[in-house]
C-alpha atoms as a PDB file:
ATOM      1  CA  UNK A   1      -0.982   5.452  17.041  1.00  0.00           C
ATOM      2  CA  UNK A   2      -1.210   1.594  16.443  1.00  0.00           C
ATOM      3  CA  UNK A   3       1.494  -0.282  17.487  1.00  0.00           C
ATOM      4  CA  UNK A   4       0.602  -3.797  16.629  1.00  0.00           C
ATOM      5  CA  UNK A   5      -1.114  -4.545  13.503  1.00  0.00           C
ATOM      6  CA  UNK A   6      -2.371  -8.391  13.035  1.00  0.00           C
ATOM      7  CA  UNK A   7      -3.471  -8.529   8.981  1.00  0.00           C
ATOM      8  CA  UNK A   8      -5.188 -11.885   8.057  1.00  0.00           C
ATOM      9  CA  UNK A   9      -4.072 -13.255   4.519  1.00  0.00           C
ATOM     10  CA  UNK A  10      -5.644 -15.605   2.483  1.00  0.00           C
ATOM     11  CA  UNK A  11      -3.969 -15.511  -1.281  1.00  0.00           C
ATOM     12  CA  UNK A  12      -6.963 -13.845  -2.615  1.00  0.00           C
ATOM     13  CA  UNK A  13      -6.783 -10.324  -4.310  1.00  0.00           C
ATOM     14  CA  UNK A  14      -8.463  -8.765  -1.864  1.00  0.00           C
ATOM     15  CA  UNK A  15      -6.542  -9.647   1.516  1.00  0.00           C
ATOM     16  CA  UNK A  16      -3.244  -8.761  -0.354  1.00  0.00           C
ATOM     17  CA  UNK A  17      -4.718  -4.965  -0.735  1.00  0.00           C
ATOM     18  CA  UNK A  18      -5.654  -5.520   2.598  1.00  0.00           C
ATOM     19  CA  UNK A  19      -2.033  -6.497   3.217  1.00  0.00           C
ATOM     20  CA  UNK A  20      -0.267  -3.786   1.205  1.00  0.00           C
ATOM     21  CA  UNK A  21      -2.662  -1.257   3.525  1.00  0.00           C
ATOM     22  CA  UNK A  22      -1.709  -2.759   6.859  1.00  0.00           C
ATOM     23  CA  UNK A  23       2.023  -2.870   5.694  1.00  0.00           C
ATOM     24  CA  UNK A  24       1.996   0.628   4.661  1.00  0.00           C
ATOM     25  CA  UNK A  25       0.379   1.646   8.188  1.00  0.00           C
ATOM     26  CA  UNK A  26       3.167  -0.388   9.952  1.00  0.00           C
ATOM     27  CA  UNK A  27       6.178   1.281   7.613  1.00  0.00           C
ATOM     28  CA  UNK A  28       4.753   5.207   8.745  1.00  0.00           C
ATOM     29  CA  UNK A  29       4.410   4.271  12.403  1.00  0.00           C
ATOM     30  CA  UNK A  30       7.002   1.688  13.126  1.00  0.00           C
ATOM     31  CA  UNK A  31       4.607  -0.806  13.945  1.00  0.00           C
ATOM     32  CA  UNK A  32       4.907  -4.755  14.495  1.00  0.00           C
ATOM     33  CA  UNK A  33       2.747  -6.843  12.366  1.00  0.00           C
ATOM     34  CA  UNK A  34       2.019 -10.245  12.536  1.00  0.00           C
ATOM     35  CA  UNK A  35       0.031 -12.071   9.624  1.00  0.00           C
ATOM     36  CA  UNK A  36      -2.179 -14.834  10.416  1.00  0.00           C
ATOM     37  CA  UNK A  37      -3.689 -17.301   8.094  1.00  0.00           C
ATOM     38  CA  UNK A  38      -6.891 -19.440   9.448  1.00  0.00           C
ATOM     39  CA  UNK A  39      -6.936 -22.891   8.188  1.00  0.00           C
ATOM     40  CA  UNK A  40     -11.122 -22.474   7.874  1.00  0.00           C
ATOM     41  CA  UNK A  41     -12.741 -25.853   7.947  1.00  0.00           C
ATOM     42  CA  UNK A  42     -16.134 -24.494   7.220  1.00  0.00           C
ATOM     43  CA  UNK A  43     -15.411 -23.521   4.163  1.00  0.00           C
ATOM     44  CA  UNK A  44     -14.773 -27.144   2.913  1.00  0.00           C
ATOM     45  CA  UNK A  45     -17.839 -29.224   4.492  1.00  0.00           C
ATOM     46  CA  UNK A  46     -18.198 -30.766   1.402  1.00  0.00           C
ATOM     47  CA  UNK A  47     -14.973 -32.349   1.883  1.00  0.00           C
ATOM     48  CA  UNK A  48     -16.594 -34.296   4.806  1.00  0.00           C
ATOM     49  CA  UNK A  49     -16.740 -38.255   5.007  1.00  0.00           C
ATOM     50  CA  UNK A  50     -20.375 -39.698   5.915  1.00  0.00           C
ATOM     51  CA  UNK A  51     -19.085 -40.032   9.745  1.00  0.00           C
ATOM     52  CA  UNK A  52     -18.782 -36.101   9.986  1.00  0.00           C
ATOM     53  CA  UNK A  53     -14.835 -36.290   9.442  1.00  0.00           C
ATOM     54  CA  UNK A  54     -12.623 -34.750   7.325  1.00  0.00           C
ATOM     55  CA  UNK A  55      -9.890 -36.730   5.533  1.00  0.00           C
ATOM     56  CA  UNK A  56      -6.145 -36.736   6.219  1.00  0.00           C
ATOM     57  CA  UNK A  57      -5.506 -35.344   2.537  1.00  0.00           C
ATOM     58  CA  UNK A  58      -7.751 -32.454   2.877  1.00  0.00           C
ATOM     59  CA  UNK A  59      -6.653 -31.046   6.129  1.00  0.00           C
ATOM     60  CA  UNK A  60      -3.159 -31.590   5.331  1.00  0.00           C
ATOM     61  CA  UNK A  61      -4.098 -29.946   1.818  1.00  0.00           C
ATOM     62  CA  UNK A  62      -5.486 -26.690   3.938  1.00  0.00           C
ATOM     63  CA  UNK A  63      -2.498 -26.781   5.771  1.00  0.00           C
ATOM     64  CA  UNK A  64       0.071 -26.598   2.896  1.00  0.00           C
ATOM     65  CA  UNK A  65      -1.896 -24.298   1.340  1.00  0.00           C
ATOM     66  CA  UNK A  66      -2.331 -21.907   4.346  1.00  0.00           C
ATOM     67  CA  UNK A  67       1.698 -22.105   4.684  1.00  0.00           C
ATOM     68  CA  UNK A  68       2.580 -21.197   1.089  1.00  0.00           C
ATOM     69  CA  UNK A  69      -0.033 -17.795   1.650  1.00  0.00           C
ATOM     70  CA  UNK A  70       1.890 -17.318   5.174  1.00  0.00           C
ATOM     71  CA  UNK A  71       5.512 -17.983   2.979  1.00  0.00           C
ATOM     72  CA  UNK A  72       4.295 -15.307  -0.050  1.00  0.00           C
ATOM     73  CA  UNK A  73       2.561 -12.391   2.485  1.00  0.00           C
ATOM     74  CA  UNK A  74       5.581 -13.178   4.550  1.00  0.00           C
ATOM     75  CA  UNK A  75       7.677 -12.420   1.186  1.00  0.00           C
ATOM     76  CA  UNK A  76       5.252  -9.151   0.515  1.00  0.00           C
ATOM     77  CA  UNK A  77       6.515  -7.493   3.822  1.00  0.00           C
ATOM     78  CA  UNK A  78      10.237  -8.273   3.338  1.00  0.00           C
ATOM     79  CA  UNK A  79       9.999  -6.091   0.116  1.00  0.00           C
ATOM     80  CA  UNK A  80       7.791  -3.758   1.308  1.00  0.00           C
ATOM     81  CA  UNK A  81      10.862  -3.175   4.199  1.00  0.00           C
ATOM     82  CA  UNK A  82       8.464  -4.110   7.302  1.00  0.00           C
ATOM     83  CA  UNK A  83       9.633  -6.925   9.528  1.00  0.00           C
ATOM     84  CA  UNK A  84       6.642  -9.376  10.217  1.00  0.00           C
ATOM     85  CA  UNK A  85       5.990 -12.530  12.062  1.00  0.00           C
ATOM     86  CA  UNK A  86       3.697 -15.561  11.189  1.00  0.00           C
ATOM     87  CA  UNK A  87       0.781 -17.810  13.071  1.00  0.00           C
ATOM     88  CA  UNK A  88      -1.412 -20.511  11.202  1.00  0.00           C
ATOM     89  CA  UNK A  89      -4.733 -20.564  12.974  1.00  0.00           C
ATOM     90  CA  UNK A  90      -6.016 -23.872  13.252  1.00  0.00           C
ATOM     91  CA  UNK A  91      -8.455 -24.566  15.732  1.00  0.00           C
ATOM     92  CA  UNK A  92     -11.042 -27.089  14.609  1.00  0.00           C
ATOM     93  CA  UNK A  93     -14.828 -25.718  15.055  1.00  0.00           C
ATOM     94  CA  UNK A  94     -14.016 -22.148  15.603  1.00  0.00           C
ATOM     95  CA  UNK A  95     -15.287 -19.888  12.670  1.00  0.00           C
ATOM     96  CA  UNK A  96     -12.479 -17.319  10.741  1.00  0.00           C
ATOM     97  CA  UNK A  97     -13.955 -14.473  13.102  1.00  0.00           C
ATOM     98  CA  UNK A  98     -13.523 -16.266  16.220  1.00  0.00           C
ATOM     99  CA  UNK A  99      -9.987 -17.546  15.573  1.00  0.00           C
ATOM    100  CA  UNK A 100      -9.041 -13.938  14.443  1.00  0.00           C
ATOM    101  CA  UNK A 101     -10.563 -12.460  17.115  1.00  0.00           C
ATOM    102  CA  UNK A 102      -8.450 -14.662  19.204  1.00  0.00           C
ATOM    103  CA  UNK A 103      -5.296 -14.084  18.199  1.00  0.00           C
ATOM    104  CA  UNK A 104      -5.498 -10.361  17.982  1.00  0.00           C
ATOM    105  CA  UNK A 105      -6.472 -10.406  21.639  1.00  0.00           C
ATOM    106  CA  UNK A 106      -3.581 -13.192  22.637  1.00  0.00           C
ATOM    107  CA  UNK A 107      -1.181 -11.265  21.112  1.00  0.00           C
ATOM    108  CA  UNK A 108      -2.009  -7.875  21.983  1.00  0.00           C
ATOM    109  CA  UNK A 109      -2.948  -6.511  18.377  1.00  0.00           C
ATOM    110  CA  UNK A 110      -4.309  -2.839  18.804  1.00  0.00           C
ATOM    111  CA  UNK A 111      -5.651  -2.694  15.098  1.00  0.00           C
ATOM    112  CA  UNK A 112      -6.693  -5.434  12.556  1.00  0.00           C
ATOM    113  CA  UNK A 113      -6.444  -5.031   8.712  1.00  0.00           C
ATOM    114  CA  UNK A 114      -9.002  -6.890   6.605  1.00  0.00           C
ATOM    115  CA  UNK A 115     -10.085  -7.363   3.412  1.00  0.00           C
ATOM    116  CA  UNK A 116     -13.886  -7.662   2.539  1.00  0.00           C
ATOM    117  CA  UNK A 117     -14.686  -9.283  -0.939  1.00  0.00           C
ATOM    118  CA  UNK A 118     -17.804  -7.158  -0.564  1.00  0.00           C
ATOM    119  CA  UNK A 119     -20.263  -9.746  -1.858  1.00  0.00           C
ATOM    120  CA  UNK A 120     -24.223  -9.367  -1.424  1.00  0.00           C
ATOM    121  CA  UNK A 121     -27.435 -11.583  -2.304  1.00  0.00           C
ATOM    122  CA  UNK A 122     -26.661 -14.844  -2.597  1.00  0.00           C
ATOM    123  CA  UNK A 123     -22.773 -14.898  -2.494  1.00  0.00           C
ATOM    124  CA  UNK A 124     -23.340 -13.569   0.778  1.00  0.00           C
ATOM    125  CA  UNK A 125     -25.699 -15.965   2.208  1.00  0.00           C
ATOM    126  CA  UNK A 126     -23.384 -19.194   0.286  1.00  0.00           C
ATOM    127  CA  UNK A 127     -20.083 -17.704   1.003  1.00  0.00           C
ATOM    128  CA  UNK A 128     -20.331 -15.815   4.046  1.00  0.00           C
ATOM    129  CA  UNK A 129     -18.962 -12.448   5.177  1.00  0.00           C
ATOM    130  CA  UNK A 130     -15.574 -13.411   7.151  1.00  0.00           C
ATOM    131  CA  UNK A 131     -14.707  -9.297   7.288  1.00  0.00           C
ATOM    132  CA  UNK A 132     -18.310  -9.384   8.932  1.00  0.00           C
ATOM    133  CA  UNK A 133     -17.252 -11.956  11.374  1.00  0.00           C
ATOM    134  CA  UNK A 134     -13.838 -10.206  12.403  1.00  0.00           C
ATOM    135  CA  UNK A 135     -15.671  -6.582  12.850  1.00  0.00           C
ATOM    136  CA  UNK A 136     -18.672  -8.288  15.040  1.00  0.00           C
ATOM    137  CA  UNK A 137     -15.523  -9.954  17.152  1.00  0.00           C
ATOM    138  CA  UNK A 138     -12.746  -8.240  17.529  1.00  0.00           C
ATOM    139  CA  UNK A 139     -11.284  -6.722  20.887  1.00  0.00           C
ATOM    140  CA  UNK A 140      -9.474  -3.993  18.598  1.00  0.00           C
ATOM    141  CA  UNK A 141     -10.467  -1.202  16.179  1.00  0.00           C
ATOM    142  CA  UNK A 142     -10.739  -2.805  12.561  1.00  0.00           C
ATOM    143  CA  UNK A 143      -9.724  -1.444   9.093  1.00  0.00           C
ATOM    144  CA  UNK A 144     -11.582  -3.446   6.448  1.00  0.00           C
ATOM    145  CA  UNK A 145     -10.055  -2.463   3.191  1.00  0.00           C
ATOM    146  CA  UNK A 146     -12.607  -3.557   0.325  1.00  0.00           C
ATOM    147  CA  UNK A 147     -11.912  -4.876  -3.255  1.00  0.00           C
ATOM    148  CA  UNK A 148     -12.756  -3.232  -6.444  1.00  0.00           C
ATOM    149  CA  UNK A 149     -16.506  -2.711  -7.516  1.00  0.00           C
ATOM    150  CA  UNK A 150     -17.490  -5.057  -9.697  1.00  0.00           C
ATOM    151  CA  UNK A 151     -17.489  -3.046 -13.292  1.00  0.00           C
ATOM    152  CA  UNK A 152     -21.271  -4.211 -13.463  1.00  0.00           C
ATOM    153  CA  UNK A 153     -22.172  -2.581 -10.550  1.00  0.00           C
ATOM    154  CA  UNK A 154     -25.188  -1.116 -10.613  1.00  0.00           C
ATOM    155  CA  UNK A 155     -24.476   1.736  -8.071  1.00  0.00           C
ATOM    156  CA  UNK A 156     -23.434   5.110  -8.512  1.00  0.00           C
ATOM    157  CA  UNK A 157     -21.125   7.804  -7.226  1.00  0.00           C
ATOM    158  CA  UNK A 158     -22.843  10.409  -5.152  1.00  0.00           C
ATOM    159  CA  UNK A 159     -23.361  13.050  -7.506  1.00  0.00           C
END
């Protein structure tokens, strides 16, 4: 059914559930993945100079950073048996959705795995919803693949 799965990976709990789903769905059906990592500027404007810059040592730090989560995903499909290939998005100005969106349509992804932290409130409106972003942009059916309840939550199972 899908025959090329793009997963994006961020070293958080969540996207590596995401990334054990995709990699399953790739090992059943033979598919290719390819697992993308967005270096996200907007998530560090407070690493901004006063002249609306950002400095060498924090891009570069983004950059290193996004490599080693591309290196230990990249690690995750080896062992899981599912051959994989790698792209660092980094296009300055474009939002995690956008650059997602982008590559699944540039390189011909038919299905997108994703994990959602599922925040709400305030986290939300502070942190964002990038699984939000990818569903509202992509070209290709998406699989969001959500993290654990908080064990506070105050909703319950459908009785």
């Amino acid at each position: 059914m899908f025959k090329r799965i793009l997963i994006p990976v961020d070293g958080s709990d969540t996207a590596n559930k995401a990334l054990v789903a995709g990699l399953q769905m790739a090992r059943e059906t033979s598919a290719s993945v390819r697992l993308v990592h967005v270096v996200n500027e907007m998530a560090y404007l407070g690493g901004m100079d006063p002249y609306g810059t950002y400095s060498a040592d924090l891009a570069g730090m983004m950059r290193e950073g996004g490599a080693k989560v591309l290196t230990d995903a990249m690690a995750i499909a080896k062992s899981a048996g599912v051959e994989a290939s790698q792209a660092m998005l980094d296009e300055p100005g474009q939002r995690l959705g956008e650059s997602v969106a982008a590559a699944a349509k540039l390189w011909g992804a038919d299905l997108i795995v994703t994990g959602s932290h599922g925040r709400r409130g305030i986290g939300r409106v502070l942190l964002g919803s990038g699984a939000e972003q990818i569903l509202r942009l992509s070209p290709v059916p998406v699989l969001v693949v959500r993290s654990a309840p908080p064990e506070d939550s105050r909703e319950h199972p459908a009785d």
